[in-house]
C-alpha atoms as a PDB file:
ATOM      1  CA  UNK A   1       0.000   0.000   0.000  1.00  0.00           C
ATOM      2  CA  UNK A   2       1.434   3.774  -0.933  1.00  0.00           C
ATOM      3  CA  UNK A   3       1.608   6.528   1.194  1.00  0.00           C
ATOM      4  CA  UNK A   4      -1.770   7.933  -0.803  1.00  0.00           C
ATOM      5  CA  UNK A   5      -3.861   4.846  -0.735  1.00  0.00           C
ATOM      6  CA  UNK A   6      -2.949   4.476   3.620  1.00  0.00           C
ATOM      7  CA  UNK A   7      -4.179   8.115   3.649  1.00  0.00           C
ATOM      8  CA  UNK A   8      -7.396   7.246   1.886  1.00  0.00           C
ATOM      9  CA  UNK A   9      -8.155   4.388   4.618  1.00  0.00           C
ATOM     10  CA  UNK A  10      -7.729   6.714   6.946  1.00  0.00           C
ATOM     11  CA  UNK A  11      -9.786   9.715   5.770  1.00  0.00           C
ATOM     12  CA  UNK A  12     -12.734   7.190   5.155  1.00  0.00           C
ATOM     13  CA  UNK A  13     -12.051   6.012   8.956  1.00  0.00           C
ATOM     14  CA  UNK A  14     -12.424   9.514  10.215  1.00  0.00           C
ATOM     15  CA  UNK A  15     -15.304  10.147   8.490  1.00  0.00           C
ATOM     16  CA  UNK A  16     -16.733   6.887   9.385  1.00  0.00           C
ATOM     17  CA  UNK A  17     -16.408   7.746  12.899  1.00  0.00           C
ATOM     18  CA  UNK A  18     -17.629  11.264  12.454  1.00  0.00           C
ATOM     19  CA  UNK A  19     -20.974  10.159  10.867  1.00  0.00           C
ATOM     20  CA  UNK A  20     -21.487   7.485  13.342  1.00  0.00           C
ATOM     21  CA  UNK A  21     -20.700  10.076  16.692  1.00  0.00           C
ATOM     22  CA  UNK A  22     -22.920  12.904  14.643  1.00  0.00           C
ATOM     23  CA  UNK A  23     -25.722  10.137  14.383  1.00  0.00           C
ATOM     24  CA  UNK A  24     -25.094   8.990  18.226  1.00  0.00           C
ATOM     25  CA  UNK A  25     -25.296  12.829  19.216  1.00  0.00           C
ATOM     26  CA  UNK A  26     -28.559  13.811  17.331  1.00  0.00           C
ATOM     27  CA  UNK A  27     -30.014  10.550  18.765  1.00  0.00           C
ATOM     28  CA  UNK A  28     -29.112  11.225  22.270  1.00  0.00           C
ATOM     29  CA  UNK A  29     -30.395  15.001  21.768  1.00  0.00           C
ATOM     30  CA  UNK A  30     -34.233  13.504  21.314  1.00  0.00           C
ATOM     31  CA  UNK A  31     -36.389  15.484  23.964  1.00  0.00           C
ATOM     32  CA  UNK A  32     -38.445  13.218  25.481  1.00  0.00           C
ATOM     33  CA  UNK A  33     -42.138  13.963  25.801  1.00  0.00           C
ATOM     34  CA  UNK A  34     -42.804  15.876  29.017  1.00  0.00           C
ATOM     35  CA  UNK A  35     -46.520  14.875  31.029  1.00  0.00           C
ATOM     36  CA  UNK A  36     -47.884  15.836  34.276  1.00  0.00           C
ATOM     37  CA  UNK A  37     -47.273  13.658  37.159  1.00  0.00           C
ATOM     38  CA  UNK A  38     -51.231  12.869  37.196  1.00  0.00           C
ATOM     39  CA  UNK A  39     -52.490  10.381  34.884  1.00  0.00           C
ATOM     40  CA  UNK A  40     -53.986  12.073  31.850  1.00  0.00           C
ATOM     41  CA  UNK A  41     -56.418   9.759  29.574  1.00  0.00           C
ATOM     42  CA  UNK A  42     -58.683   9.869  27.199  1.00  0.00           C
ATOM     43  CA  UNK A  43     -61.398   7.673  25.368  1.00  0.00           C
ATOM     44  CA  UNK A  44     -59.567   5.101  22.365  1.00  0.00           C
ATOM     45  CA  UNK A  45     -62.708   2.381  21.777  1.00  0.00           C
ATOM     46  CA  UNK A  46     -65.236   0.351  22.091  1.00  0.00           C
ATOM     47  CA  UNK A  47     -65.158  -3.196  21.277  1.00  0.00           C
ATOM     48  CA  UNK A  48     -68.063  -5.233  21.082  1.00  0.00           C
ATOM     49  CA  UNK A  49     -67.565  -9.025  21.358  1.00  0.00           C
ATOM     50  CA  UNK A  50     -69.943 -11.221  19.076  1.00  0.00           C
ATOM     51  CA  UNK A  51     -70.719 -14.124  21.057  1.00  0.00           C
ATOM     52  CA  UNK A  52     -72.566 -15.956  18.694  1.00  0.00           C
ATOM     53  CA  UNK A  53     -76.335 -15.044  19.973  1.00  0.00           C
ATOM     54  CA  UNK A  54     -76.810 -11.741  18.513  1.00  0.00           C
ATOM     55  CA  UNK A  55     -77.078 -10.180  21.619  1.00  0.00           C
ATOM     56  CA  UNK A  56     -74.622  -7.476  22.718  1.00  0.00           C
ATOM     57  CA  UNK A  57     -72.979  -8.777  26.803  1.00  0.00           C
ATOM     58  CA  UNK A  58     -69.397  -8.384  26.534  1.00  0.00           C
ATOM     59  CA  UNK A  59     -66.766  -5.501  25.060  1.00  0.00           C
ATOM     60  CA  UNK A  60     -63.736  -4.308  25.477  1.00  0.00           C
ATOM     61  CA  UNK A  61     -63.316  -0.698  26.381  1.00  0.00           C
ATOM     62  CA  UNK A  62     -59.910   0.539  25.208  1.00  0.00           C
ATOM     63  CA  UNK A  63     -58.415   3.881  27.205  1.00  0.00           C
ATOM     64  CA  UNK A  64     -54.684   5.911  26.218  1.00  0.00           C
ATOM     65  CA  UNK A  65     -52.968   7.269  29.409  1.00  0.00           C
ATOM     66  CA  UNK A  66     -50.059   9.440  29.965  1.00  0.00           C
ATOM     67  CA  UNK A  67     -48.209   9.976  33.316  1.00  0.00           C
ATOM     68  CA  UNK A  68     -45.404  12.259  33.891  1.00  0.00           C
ATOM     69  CA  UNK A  69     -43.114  10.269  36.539  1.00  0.00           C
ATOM     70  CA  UNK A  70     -44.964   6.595  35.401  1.00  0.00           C
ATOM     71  CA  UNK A  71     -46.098   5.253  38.513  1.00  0.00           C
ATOM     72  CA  UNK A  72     -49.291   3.374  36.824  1.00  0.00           C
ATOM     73  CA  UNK A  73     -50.153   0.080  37.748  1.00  0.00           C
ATOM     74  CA  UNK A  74     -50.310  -2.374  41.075  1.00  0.00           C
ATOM     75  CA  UNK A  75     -48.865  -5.569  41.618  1.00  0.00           C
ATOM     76  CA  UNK A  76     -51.451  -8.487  42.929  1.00  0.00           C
ATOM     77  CA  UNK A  77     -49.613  -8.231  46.045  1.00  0.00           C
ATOM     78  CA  UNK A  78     -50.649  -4.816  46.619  1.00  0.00           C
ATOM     79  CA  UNK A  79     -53.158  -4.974  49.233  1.00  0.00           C
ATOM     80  CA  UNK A  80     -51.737  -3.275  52.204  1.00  0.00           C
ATOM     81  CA  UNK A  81     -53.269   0.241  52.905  1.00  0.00           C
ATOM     82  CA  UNK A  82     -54.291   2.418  50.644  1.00  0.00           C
ATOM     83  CA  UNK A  83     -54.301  -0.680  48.377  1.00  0.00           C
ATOM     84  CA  UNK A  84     -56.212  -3.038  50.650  1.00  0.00           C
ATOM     85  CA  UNK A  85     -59.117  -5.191  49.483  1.00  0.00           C
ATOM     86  CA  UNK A  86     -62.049  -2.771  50.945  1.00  0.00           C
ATOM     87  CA  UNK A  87     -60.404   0.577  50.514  1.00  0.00           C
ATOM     88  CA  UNK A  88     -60.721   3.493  48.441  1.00  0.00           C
ATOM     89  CA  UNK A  89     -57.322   2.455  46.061  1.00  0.00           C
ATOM     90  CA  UNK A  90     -57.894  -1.427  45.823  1.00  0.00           C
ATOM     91  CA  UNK A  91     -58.937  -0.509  42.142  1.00  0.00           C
ATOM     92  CA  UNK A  92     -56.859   1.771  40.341  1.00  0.00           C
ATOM     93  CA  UNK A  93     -58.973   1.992  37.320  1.00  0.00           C
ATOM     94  CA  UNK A  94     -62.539   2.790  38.468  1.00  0.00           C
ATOM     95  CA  UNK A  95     -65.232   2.695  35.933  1.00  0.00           C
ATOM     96  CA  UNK A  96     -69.287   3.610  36.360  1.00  0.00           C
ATOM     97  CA  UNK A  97     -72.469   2.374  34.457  1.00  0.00           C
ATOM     98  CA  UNK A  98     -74.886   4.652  32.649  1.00  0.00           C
ATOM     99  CA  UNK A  99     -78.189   3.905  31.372  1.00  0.00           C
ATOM    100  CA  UNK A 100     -80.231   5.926  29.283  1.00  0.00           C
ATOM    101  CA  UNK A 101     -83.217   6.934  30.599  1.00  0.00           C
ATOM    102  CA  UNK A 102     -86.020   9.296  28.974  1.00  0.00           C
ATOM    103  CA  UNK A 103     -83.266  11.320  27.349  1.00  0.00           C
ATOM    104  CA  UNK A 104     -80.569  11.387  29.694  1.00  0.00           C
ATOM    105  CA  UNK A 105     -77.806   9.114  31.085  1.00  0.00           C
ATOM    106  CA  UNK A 106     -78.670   8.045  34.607  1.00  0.00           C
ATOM    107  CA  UNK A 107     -75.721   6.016  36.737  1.00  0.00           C
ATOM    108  CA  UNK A 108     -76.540   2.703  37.776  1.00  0.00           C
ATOM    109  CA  UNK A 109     -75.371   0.583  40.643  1.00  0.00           C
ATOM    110  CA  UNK A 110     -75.180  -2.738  39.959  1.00  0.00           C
ATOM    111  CA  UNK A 111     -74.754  -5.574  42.638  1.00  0.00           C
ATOM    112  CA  UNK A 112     -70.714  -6.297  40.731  1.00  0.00           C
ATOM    113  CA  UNK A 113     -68.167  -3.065  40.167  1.00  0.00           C
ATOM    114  CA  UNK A 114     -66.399  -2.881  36.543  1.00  0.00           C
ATOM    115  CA  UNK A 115     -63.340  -1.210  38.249  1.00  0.00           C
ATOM    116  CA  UNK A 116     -60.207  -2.985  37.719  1.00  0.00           C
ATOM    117  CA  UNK A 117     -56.523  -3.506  38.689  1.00  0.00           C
ATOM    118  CA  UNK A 118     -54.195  -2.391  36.238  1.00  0.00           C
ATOM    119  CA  UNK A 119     -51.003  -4.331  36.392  1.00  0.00           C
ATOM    120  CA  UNK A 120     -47.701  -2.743  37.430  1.00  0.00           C
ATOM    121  CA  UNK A 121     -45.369  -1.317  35.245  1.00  0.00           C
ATOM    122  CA  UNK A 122     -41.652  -1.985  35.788  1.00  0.00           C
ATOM    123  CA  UNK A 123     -39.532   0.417  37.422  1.00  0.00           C
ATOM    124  CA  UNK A 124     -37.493   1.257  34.461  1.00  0.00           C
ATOM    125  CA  UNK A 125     -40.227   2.109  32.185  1.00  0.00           C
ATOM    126  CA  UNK A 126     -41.186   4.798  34.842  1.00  0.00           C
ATOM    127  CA  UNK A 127     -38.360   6.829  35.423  1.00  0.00           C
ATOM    128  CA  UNK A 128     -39.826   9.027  32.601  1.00  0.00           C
ATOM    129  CA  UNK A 129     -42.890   9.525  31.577  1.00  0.00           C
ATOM    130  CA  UNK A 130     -45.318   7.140  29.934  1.00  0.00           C
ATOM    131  CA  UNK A 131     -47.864   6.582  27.635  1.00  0.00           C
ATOM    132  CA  UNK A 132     -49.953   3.803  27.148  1.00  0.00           C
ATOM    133  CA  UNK A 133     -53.129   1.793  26.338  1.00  0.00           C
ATOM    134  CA  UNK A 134     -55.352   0.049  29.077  1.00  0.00           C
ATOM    135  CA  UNK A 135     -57.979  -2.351  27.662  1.00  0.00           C
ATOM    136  CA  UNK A 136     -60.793  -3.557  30.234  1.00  0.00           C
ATOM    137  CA  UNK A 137     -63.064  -6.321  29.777  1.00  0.00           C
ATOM    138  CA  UNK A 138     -66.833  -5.864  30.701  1.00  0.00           C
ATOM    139  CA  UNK A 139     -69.941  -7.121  30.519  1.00  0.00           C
ATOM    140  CA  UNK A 140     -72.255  -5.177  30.144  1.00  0.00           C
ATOM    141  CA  UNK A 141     -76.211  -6.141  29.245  1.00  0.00           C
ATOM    142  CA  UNK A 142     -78.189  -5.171  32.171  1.00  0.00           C
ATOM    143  CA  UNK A 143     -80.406  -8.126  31.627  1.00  0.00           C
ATOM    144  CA  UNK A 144     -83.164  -5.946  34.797  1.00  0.00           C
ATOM    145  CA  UNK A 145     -83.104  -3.276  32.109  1.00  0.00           C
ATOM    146  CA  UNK A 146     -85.093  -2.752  29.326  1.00  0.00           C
ATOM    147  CA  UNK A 147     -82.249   0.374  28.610  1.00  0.00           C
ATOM    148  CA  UNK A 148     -80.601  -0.165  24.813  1.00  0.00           C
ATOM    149  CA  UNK A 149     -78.027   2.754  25.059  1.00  0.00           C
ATOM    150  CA  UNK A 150     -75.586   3.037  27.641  1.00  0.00           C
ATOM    151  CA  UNK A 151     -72.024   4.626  28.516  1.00  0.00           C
ATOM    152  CA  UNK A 152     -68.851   4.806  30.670  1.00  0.00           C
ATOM    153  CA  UNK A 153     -67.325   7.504  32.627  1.00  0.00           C
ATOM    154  CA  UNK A 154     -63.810   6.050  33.683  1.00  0.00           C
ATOM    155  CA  UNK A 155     -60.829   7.423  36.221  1.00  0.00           C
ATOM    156  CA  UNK A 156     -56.968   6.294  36.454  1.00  0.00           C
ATOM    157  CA  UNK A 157     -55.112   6.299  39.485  1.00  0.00           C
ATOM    158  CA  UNK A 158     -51.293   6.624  39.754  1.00  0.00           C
ATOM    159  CA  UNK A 159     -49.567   4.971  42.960  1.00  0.00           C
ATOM    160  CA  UNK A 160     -48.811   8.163  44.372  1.00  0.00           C
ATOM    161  CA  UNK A 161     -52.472   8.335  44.615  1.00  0.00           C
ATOM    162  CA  UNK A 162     -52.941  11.011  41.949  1.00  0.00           C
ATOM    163  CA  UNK A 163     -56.171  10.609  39.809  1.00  0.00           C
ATOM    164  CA  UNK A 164     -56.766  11.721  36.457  1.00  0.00           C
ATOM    165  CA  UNK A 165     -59.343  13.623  34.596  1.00  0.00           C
ATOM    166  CA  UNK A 166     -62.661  11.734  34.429  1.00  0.00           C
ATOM    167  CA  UNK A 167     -63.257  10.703  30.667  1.00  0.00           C
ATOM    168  CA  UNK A 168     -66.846   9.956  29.105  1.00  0.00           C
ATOM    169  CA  UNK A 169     -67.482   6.911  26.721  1.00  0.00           C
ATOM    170  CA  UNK A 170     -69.842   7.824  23.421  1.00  0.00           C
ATOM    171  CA  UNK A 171     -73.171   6.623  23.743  1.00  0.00           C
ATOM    172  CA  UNK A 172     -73.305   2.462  23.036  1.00  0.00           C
ATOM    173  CA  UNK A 173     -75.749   0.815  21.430  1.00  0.00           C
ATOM    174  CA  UNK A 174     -76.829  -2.652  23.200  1.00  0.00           C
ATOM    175  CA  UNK A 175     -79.024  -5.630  21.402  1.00  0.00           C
ATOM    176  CA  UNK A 176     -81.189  -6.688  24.308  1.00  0.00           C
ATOM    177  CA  UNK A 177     -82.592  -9.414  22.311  1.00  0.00           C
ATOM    178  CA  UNK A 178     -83.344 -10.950  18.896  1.00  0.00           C
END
């Protein structure tokens, strides 16, 4: 090899390792998104589930959250105080019934809750903020109810105990019967 071609390999080196520190730097500088330290969510979906009878019992309502320092989520173990089993935090997603009724959504107590657990996330997911999807399960045909349109109002809490704004499902329709 001459003196020219050794400073060729070199140059392309150095520029080689110029690109790939440029690239390293202008990944590194990526801002991560910033969110309040309360849960913020808002409405995604509404699944229905056929079951194969033509009448409407089971969906899946879907949810996006944000959360500024990522606390979301208890483990099944949690279920010492404020977590415990009949307090106010066993549930950390908590989730009332509407009916209609005679033009306006009524809430309706029902002798089972639709509140849920949300799992924990891991620790190293929340050392900055988050954003996510929670999907619950429900069922949801009031089979006492002759009601075809109902709705969900739905609340996340973090583990720091910080709730987030209360968010309003669209009106759903529900197949009583065939």
């Amino acid at each position: 090899m001459n003196k020219l071609e050794t400073h060729r390999f070199s140059s392309k080196n150095i520029l080689f390792f110029m690109g790939l520190f440029l690239l390293i730097w202008v990944v590194s500088c990526k801002k991560h998104e910033v969110y309040p330290i309360e849960p913020v969510i808002e409405y995604k979906d509404f699944i229905k589930i056929d079951n194969g009878t033509s009448i409407d019992n089971k969906g899946f309502l879907i949810i996006n959250f944000t959360d500024g320092d990522g606390d979301i989520g208890l483990e099944t173990e949690d279920t010492l105080p404020p977590y415990n089993i009949n307090g106010d935090y066993y549930y950390n997603c908590l989730i009332d019934y509407f009916e209609l009724e005679n033009d306006s959504f009524v809430k309706i107590d029902l002798p089972f809750t639709f509140n849920v657990r949300v799992p924990y996330i891991e620790e190293d997911l929340a050392n900055r903020g988050i954003k996510g999807e929670v999907q619950v399960e429900v069922y949801f045909n009031n089979i006492n109810s002759s009601n075809d349109s109902i709705r969900f109002e739905v609340q996340l809490i973090d583990r720091a105990l910080h709730k987030s704004n209360i968010i309003t499902t669209p009106s759903i329709y529900v197949k009583k019967h065939l």
